[in-house]
Protein backbone atom coordinates (compact mmCIF):
# COMPACT_ATOMS: atom_id res chain seq x y z
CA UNK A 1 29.79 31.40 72.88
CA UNK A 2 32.13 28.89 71.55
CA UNK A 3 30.20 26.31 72.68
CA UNK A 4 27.20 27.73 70.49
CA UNK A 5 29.64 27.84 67.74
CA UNK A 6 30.19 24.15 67.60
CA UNK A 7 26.34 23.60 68.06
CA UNK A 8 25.59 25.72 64.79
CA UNK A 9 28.75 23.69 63.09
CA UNK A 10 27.39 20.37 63.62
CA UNK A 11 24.18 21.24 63.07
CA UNK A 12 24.73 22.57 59.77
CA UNK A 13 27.19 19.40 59.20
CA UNK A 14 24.29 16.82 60.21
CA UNK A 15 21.93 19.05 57.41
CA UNK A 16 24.69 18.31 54.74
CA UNK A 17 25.50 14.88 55.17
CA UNK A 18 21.28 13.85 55.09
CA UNK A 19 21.15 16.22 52.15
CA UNK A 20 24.32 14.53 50.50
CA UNK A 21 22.75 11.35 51.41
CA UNK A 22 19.40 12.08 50.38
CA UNK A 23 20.80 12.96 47.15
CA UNK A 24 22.60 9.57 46.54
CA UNK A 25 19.48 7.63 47.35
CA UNK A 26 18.05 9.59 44.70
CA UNK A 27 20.60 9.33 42.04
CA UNK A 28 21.08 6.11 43.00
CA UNK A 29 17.45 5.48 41.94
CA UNK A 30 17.00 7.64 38.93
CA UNK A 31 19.67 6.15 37.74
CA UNK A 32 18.27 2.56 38.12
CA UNK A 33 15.30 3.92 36.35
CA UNK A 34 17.71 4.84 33.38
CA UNK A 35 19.61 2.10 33.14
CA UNK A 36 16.46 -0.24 32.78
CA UNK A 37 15.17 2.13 29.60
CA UNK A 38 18.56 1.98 28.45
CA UNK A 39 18.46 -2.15 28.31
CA UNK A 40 15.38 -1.65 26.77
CA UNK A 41 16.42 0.69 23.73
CA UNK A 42 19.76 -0.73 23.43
CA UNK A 43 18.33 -3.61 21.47
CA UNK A 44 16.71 -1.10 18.18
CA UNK A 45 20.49 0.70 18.57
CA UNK A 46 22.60 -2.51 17.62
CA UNK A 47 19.32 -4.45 16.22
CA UNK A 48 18.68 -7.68 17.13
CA UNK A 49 15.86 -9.49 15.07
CA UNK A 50 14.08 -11.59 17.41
CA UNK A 51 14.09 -8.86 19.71
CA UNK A 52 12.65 -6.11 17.36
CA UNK A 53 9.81 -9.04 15.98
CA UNK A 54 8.13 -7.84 19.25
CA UNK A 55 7.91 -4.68 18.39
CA UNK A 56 6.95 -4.69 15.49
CA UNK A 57 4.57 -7.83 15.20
CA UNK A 58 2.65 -9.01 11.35
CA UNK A 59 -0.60 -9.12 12.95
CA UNK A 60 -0.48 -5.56 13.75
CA UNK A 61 1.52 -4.89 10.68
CA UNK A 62 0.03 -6.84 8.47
CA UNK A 63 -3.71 -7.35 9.57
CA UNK A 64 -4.98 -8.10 6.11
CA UNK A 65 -2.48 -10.74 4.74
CA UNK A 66 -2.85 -14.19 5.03
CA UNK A 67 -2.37 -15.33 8.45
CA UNK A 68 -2.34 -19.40 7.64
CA UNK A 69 1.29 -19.31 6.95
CA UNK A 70 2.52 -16.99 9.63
CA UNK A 71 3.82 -20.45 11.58
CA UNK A 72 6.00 -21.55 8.78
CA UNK A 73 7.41 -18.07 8.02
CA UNK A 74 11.41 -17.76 7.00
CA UNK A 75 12.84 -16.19 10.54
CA UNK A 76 15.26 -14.54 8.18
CA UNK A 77 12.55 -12.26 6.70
CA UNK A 78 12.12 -10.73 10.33
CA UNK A 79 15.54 -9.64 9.89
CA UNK A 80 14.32 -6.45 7.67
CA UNK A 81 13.85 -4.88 10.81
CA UNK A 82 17.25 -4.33 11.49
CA UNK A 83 16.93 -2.04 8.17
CA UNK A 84 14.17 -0.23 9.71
CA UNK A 85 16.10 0.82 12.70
CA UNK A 86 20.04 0.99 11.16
CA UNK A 87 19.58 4.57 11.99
CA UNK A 88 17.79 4.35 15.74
CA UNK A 89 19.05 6.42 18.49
CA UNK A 90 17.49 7.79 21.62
CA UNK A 91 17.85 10.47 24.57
CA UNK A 92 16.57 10.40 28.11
CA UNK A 93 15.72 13.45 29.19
CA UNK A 94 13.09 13.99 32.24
CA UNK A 95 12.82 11.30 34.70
CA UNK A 96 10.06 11.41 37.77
CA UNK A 97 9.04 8.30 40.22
CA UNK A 98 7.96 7.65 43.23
CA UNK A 99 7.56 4.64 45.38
CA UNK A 100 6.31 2.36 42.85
CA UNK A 101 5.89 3.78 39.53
CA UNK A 102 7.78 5.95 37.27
CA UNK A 103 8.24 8.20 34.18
CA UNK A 104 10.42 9.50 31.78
CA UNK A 105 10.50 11.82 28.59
CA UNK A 106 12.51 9.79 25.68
CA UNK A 107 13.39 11.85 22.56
CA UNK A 108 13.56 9.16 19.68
CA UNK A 109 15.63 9.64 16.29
CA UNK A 110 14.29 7.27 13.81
CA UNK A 111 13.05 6.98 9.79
CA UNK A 112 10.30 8.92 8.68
CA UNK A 113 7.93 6.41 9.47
CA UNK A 114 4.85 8.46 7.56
CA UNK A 115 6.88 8.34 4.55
CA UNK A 116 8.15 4.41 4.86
CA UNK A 117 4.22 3.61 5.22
CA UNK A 118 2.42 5.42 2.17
CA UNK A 119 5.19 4.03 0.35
CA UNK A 120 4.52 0.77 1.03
CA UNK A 121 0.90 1.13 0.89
CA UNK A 122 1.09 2.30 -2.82
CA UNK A 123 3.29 -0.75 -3.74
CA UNK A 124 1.13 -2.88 -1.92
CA UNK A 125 -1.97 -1.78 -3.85
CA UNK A 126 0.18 -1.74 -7.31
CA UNK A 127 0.83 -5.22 -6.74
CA UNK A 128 -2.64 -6.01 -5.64
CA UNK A 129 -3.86 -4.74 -9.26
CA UNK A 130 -0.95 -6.40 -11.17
CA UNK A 131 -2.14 -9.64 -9.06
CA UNK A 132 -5.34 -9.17 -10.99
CA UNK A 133 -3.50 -9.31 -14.49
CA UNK A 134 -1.67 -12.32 -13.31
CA UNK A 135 -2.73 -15.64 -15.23
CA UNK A 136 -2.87 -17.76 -11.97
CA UNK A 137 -3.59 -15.10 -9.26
CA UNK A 138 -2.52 -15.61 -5.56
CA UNK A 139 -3.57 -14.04 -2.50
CA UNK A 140 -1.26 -11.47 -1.04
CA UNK A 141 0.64 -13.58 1.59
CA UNK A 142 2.34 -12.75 4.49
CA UNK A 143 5.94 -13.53 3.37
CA UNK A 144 4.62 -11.40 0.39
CA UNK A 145 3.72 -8.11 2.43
CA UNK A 146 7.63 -8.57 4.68
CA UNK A 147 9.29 -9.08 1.34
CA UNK A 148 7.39 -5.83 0.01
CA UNK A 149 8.14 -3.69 3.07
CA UNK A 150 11.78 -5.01 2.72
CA UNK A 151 12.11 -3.60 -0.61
CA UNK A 152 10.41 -0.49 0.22
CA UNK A 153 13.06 0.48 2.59
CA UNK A 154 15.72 -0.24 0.55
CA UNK A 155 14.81 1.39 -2.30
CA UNK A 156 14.19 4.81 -0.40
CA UNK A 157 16.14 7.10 1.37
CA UNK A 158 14.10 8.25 4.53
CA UNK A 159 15.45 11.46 6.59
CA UNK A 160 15.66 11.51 10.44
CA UNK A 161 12.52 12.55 12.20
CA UNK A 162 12.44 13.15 15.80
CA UNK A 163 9.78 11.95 18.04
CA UNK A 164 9.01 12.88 21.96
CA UNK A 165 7.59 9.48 23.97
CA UNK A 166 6.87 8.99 27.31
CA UNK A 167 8.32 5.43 29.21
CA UNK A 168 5.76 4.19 31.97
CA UNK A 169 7.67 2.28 34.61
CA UNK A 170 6.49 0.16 38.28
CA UNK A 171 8.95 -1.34 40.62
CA UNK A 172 8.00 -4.88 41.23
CA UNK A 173 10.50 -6.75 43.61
CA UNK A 174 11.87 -3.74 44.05
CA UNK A 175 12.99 -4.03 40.50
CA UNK A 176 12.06 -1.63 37.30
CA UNK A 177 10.15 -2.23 34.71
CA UNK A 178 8.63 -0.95 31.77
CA UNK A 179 4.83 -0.90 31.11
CA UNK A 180 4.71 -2.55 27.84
CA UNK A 181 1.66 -2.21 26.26
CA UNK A 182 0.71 -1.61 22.14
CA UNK A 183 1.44 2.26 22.63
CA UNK A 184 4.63 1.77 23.79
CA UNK A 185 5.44 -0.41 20.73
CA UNK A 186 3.56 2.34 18.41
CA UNK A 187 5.72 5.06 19.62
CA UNK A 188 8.80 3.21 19.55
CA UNK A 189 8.28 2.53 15.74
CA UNK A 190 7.88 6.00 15.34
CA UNK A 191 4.25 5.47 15.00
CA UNK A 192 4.40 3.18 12.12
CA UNK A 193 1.77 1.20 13.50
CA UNK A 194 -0.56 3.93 13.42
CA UNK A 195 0.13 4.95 9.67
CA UNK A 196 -0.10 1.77 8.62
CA UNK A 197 -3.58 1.09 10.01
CA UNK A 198 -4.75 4.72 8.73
CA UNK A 199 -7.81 4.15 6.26
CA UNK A 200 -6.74 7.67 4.68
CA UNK A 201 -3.14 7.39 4.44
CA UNK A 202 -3.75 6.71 0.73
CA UNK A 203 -6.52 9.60 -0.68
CA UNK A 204 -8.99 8.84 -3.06
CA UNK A 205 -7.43 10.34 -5.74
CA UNK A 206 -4.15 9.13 -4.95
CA UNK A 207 -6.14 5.28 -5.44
CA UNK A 208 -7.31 6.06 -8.77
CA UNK A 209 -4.16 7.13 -9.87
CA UNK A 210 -2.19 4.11 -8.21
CA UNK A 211 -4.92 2.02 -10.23
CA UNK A 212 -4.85 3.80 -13.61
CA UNK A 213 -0.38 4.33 -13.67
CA UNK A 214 -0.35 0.43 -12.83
CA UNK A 215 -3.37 0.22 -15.93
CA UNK A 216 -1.12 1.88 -18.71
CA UNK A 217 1.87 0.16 -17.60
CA UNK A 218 0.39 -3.29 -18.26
CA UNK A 219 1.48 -5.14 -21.76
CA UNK A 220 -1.34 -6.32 -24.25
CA UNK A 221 -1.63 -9.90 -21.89
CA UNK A 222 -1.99 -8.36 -18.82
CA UNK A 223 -4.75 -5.98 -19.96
CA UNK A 224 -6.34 -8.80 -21.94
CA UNK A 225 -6.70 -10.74 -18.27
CA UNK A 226 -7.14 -8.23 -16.52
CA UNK A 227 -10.52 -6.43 -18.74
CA UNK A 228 -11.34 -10.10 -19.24
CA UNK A 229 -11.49 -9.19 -22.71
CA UNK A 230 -11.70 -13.25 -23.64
CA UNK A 231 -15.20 -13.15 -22.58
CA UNK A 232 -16.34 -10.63 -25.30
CA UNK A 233 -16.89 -12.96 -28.00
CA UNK A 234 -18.72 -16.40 -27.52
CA UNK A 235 -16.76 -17.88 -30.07
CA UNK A 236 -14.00 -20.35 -30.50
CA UNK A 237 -11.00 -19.87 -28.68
CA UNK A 238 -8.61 -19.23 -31.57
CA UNK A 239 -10.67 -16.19 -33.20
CA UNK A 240 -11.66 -14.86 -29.65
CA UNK A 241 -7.90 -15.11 -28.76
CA UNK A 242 -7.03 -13.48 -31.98
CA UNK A 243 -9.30 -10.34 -31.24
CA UNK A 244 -8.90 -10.28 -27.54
CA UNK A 245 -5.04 -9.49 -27.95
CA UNK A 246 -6.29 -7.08 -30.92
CA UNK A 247 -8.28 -5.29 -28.87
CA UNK A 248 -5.66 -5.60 -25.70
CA UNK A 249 -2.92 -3.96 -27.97
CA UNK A 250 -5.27 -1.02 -29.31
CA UNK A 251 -5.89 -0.11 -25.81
CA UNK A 252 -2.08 -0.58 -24.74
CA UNK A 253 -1.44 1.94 -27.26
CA UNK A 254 -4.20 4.53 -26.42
CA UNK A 255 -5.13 4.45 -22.87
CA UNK A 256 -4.55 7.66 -21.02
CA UNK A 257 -6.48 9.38 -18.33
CA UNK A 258 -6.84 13.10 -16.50
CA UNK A 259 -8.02 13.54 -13.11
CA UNK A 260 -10.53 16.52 -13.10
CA UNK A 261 -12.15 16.58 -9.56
CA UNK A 262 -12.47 14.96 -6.20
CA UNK A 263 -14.46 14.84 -3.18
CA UNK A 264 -15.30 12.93 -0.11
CA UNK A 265 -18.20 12.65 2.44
CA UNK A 266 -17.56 10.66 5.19
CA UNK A 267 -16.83 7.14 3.68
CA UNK A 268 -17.98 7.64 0.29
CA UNK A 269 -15.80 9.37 -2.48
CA UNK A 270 -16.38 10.78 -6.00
CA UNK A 271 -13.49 11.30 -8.50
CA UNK A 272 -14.22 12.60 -11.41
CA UNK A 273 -11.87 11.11 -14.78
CA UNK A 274 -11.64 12.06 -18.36
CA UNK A 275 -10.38 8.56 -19.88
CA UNK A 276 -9.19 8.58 -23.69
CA UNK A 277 -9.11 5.03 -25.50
CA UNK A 278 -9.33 3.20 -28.50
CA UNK A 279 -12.22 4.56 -30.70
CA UNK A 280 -14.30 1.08 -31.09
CA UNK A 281 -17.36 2.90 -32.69
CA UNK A 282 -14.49 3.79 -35.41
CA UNK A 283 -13.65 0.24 -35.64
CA UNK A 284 -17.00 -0.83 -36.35
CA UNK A 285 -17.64 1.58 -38.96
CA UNK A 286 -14.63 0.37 -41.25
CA UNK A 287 -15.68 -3.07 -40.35
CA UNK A 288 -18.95 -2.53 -41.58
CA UNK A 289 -17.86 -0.98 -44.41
CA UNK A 290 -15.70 -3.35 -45.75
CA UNK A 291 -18.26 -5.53 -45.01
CA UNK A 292 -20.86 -4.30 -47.03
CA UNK A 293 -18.89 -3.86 -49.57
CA UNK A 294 -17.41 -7.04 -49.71
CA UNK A 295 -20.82 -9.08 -49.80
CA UNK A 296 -21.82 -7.71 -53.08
CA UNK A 297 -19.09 -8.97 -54.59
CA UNK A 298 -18.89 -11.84 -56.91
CA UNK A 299 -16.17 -13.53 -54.11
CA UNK A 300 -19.03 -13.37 -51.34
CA UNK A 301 -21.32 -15.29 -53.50
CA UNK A 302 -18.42 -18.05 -54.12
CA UNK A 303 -17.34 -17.74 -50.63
CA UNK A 304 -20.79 -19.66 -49.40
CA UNK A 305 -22.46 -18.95 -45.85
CA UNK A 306 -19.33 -20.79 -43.94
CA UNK A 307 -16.70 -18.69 -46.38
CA UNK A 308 -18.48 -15.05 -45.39
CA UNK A 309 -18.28 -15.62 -41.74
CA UNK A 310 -14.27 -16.22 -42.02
CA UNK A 311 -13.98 -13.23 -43.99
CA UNK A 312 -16.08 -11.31 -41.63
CA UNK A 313 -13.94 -12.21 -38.71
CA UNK A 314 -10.59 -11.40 -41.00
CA UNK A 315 -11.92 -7.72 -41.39
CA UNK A 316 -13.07 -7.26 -37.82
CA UNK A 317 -9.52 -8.17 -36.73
CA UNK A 318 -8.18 -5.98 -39.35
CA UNK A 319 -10.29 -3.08 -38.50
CA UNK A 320 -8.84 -3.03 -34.97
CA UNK A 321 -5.69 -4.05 -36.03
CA UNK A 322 -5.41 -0.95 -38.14
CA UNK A 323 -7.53 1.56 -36.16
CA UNK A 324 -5.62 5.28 -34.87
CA UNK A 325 -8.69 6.52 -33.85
CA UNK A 326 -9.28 7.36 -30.00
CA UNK A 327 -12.32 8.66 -28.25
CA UNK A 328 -12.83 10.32 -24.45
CA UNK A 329 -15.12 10.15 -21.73
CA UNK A 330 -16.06 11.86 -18.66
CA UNK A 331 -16.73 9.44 -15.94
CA UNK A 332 -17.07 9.46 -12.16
CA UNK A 333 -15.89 6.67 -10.47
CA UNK A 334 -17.16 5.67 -7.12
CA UNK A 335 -14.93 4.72 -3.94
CA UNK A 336 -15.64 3.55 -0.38
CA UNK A 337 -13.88 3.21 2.63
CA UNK A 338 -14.06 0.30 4.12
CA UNK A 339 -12.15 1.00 7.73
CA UNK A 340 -8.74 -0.63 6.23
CA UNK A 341 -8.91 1.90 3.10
CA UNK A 342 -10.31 3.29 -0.01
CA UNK A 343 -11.41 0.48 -2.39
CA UNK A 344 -12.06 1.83 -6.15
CA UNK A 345 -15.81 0.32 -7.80
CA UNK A 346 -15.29 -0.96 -11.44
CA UNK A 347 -18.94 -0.43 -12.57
CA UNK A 348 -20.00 -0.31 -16.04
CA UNK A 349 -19.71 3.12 -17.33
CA UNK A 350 -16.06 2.77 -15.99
CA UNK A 351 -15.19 -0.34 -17.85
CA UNK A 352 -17.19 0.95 -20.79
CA UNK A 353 -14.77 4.04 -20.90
CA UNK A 354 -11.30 1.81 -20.71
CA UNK A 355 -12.93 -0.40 -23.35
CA UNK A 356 -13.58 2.15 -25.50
CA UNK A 357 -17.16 1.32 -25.98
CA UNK A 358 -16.26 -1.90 -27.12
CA UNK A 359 -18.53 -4.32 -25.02
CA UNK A 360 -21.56 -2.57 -25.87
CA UNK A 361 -20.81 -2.62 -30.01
CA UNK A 362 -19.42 -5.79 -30.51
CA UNK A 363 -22.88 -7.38 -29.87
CA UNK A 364 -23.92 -5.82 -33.44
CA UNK A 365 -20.58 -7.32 -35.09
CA UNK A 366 -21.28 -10.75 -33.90
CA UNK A 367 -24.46 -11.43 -35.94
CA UNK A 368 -22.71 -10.34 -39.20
CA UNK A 369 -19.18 -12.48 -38.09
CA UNK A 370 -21.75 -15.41 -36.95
């Protein structure tokens, strides 16, 4: 019996010391497995620059600036990075392997990514426009779009979101590793790469508003290069400079809009505007009314032919000079998405409405200031 005893004793000793060691082999192992995510993360927690560059690369960030440049880039301006993950923190929860491959569940504490990238994509577009309005115009480099996304994050305050990824690990060498692919980076940024590539992140509506706030914030300059209003009058370049900033300064004053509808089908958009400027139809009334007054006076006979046109150009500028009046339209301006996002069409009817009308009455002033 006692003999039995000590049979069952070391029996049920031999079961705990291969369960015990069992269980070390496995600890020892999942622990391995942590320790090589941890190496991995460790970098975004106490940023390093070069390190986080990988991540976070410009051609997936920035797949539409200028790429020509990218060699002789400032390595400083990577350093924004270390901005975009001050905040970074991490949690390994689940861990499974087997032989040669492994997995674990990673909660991630990070920016709200979503947020960082709409914001940037507005500025980006505001300074796309303003580009426009610029007197020697530049593409949108890439220094340009780092800089941008720079001051983005440090002019907002993003909350904390919290994201669940999944870390994809093989033993090589009997080693760990992690399966690095574009995903991986993706979900480490808190999907920023995604939102930044998103063709929708910016609606159509939201576009026409970007474009029209950025409009009435312009001075009388920018809107005279940006409308191109130099090219209304083929004249010489001090009278046509003369109205253009007239005309530029009439519209500064009076340009407002009102979004009234929207809708999309598949890649095309509709958004339908009531736009209020200067009143040019006014403007050529009281210029032709001075006018026509004017030349059946005794002074328009003395003036001669050369004498008449100067006059006629002093009341045109006048006439705008002094106009109040303002007129609206209704017009529906036409967007497509092009895969990177939703460009805005300046046709005619749309550039007739922020004009005023003026482009297609100032053809009838030009014979009588000619």
């Amino acid at each position: 019996m006692i003999q039995f005893q000590n049979k069952r004793l070391f029996f049920a000793a031999f079961l705990l010391f291969f369960s015990v060691l069992l269980t070390g082999c496995a600890s020892k192992e999942e622990k391995a497995i942590r320790q090589t995510i941890s190496s991995e993360l460790d970098h975004l927690v106490s940023p390093d620059a070069t390190q986080i560059n990988t991540y976070l690369s410009f051609q997936l960030l920035f797949p539409d600036a200028q790429q020509d440049d990218s060699s002789d880039l400032d390595p400083s301006i990577t350093e924004i990075f270390t901005e975009f993950y001050k905040n970074f923190s991490y949690k390994i929860s689940e861990v499974s392997y087997d032989d040669k491959s492994a997995s674990a569940d990673v909660i991630i504490h990070n920016l709200d990514t979503h947020a960082l990238a709409k914001d940037y994509a507005i500025a980006a577009l505001k300074k796309r426009i303003e580009g426009d309005a610029n007197p020697s115009q530049v593409d949108f480099s890439l220094s340009d779009s780092y800089l941008l996304l720079d001051k983005t994050l440090k002019n907002h305050d993003y909350k904390q979101v919290e994201s669940d990824i999944k870390v994809q690990l093989k033993k090589k060498n009997n080693v760990w590793e992690i399966v690095e692919d574009t995903d991986f980076d993706n979900e480490l940024s808190g999907n920023f790469l995604t939102y930044m590539s998103d063709s929708n992140l910016l609606s159509p509506k939201q576009v026409v508003k970007i474009h029209f706030d950025t409009i009435k914030k312009f001075d009388a300059e920018q809107l005279n290069r940006y409308l191109s209003l130099d090219s209304l009058l083929n004249t010489d370049n001090t009278y046509t400079s003369s109205i253009a900033h007239a005309l530029a300064e009439q519209i500064h004053k009076s340009f407002d809009y009102k979004i009234k509808s929207d809708s999309v089908e598949n890649n095309s958009a509709k958004v339908v505007v009531k736009i209020t400027s200067t009143d040019f139809t006014s403007i050529l009334e009281t210029y032709q009314k001075q006018i026509s007054e004017w030349v059946q006076s005794s002074d328009a006979l003395e003036a001669g032919l050369l004498g008449r046109h100067e006059k006629g150009r002093e009341f045109l500028l006048k006439a705008i000079q002094d106009n109040t009046a303002t007129t609206s339209e209704t017009v529906e301006i036409s967007l497509t998405n092009d895969g990177t996002s939703w460009k805005m069409q300046m046709d005619q009817n749309l550039a007739q409405a922020i004009l005023g009308g003026v482009s297609s009455t100032l053809a009838n002033v030009q014979e009588d200031v000619e």
